[in-house]
N, C-alpha and C. Protein backbone atom coordinates (compact mmCIF):
# COMPACT_ATOMS: atom_id res chain seq x y z
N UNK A 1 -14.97 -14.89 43.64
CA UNK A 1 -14.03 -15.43 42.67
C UNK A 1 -12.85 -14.49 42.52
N UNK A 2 -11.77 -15.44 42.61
CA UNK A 2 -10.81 -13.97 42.20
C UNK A 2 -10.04 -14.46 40.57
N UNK A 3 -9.17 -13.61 40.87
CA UNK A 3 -8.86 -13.88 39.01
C UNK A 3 -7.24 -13.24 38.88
N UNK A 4 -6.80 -13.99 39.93
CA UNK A 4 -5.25 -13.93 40.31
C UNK A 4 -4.44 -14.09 38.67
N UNK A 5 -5.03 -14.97 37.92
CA UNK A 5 -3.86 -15.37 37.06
C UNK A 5 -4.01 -14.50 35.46
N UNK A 6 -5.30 -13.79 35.82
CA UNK A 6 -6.04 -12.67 34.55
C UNK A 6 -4.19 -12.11 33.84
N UNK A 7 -3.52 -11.39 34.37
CA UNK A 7 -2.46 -10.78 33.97
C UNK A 7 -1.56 -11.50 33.44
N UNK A 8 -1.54 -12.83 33.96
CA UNK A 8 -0.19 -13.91 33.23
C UNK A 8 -1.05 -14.38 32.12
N UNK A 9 -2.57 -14.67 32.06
CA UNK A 9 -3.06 -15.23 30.73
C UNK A 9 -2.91 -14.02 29.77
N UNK A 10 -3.19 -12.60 30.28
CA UNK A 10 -3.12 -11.73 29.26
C UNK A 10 -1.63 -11.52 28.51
N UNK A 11 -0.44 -11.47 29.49
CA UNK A 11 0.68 -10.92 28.97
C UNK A 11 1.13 -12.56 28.25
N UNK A 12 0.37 -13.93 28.07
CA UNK A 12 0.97 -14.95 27.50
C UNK A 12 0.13 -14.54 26.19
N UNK A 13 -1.01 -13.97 26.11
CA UNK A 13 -1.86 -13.43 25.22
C UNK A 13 -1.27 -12.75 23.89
N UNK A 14 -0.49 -11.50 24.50
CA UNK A 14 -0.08 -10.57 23.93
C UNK A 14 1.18 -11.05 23.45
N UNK A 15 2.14 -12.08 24.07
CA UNK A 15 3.14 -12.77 23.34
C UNK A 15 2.89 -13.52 22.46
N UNK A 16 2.23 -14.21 22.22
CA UNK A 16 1.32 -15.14 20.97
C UNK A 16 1.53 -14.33 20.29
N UNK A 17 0.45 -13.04 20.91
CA UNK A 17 -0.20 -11.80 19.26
C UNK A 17 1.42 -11.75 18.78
N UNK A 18 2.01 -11.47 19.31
CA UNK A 18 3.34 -10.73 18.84
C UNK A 18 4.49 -11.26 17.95
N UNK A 19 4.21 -12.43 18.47
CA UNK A 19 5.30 -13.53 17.84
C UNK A 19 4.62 -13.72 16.08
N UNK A 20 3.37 -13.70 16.68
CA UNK A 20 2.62 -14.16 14.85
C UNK A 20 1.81 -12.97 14.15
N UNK A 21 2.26 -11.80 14.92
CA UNK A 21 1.70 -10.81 13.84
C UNK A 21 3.20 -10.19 13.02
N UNK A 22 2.96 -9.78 12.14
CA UNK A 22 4.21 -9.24 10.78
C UNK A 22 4.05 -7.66 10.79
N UNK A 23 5.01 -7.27 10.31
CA UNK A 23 5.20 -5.76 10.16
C UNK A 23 4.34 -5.58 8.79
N UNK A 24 4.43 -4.46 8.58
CA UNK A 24 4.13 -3.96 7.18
C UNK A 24 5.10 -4.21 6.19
N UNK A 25 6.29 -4.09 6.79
CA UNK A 25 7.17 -4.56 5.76
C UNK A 25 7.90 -6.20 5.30
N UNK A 26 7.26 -6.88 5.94
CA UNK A 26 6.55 -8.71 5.83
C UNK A 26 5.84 -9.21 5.23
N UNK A 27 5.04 -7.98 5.25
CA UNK A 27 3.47 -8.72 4.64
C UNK A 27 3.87 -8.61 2.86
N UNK A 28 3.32 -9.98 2.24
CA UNK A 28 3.53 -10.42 1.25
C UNK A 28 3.04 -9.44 0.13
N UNK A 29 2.06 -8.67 -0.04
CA UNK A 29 2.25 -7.52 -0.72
C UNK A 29 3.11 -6.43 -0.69
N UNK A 30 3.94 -6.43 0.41
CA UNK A 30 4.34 -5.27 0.24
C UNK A 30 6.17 -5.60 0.89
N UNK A 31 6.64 -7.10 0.16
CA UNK A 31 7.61 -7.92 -0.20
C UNK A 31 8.37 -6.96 -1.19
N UNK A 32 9.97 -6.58 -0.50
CA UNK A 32 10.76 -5.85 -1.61
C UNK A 32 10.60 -4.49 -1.43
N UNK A 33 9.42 -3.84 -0.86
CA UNK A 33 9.26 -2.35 -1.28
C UNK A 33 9.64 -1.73 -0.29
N UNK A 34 10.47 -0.33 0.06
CA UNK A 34 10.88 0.54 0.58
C UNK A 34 9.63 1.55 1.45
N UNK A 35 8.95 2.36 2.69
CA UNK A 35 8.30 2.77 2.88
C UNK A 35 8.12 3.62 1.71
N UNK A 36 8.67 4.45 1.04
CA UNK A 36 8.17 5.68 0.13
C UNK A 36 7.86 4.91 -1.17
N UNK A 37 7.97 3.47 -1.53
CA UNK A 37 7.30 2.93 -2.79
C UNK A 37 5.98 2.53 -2.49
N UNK A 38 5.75 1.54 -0.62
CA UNK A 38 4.18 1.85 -0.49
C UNK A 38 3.53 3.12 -0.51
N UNK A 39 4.01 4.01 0.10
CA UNK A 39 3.44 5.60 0.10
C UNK A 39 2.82 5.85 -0.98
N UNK A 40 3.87 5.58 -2.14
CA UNK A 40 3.86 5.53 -3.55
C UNK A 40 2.08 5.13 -4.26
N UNK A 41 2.65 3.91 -3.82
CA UNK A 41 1.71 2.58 -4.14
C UNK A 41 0.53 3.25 -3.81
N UNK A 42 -0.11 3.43 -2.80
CA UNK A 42 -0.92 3.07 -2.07
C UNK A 42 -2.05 4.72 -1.60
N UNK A 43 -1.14 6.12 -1.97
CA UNK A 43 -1.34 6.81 -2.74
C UNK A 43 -1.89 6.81 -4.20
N UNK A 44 -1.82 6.51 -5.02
CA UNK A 44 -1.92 6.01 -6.52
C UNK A 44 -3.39 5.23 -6.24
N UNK A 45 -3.55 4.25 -5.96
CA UNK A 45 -4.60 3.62 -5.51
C UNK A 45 -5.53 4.13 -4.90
N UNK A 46 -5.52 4.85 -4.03
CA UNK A 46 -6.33 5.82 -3.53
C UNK A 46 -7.06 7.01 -4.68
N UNK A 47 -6.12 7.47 -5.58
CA UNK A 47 -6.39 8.32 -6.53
C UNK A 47 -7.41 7.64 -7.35
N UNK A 48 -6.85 6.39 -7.85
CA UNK A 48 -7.83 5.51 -8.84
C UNK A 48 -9.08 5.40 -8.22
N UNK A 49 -9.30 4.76 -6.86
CA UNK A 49 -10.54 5.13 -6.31
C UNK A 49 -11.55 5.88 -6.01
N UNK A 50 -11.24 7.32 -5.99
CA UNK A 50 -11.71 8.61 -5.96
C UNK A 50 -12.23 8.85 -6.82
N UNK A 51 -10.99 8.30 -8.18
CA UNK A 51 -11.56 8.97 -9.82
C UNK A 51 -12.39 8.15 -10.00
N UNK A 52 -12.77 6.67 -9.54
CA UNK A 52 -13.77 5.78 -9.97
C UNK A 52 -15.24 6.36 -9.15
N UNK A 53 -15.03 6.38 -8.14
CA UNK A 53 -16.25 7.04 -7.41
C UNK A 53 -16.88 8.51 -8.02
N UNK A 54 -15.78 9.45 -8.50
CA UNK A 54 -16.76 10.40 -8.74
C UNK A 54 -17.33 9.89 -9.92
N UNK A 55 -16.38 9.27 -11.03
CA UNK A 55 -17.31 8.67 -12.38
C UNK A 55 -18.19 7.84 -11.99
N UNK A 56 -18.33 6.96 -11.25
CA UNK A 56 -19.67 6.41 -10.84
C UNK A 56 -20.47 7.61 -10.41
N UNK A 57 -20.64 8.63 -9.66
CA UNK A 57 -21.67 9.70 -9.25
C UNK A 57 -21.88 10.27 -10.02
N UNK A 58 -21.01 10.34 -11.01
CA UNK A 58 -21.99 11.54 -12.07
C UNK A 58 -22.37 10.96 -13.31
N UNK A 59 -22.20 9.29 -13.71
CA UNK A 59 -23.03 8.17 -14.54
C UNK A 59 -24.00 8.04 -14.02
N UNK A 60 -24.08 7.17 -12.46
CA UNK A 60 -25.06 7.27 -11.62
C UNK A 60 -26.39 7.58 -11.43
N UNK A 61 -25.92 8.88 -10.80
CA UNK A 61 -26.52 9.98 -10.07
C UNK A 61 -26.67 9.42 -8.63
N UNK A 62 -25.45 8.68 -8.41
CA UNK A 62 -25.49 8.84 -6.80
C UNK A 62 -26.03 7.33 -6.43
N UNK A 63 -27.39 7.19 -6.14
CA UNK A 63 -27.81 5.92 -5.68
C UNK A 63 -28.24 5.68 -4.18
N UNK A 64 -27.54 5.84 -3.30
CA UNK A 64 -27.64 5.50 -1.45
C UNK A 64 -27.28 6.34 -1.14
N UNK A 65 -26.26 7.80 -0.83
CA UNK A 65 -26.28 8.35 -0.29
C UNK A 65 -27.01 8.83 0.24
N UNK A 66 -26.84 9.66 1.81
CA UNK A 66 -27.51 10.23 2.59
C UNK A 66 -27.91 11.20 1.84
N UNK A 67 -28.61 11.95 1.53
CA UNK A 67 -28.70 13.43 0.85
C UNK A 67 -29.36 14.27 1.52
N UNK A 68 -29.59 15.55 1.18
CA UNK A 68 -30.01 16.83 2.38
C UNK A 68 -31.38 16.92 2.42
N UNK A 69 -31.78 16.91 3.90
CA UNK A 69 -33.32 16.89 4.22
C UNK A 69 -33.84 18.14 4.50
C-alpha cells in the first residue's frame, strides 16, 4: 500500500486547524484585554487558588495526597 496522498491530507488538515482555531486574544474571555491585563488576570487567579488549597489543607488535613512512606 502506499500512501502517496498522506502529506496533502495532512497539510489540508492543518489548514482547517488554522483557519478555525483563535488566538488568545479572540477568545471570548479574554475580549478587550491587553496581554499584561491577562497576565494580570490570570496571575490573581492563580493566587486565589493556592490560598484556597492551602485553607482546604489545613481545615482538611489533606485527604488524597501521596504522603511519605
Amino acid at each position: 500500500m502506499t500512501r502517496g496522498n498522506q502529506r496533502d491530507l495532512a497539510r489540508a488538515k492543518a489548514m482547517k486547524k488554522e483557519k478555525s482555531g483563535k488566538s488568545a486574544s479572540d477568545q471570548d474571555g479574554n475580549k478587550g484585554l491587553t496581554l499584561e491585563q491577562r497576565k494580570q488576570r490570570d496571575a490573581d487567579r492563580m493566587r486565589e487558588k493556592q490560598l484556597k488549597k492551602i485553607q482546604d489543607k489545613e481545615a482538611g488535613g489533606g485527604g488524597g495526597g501521596g504522603g511519605n512512606k
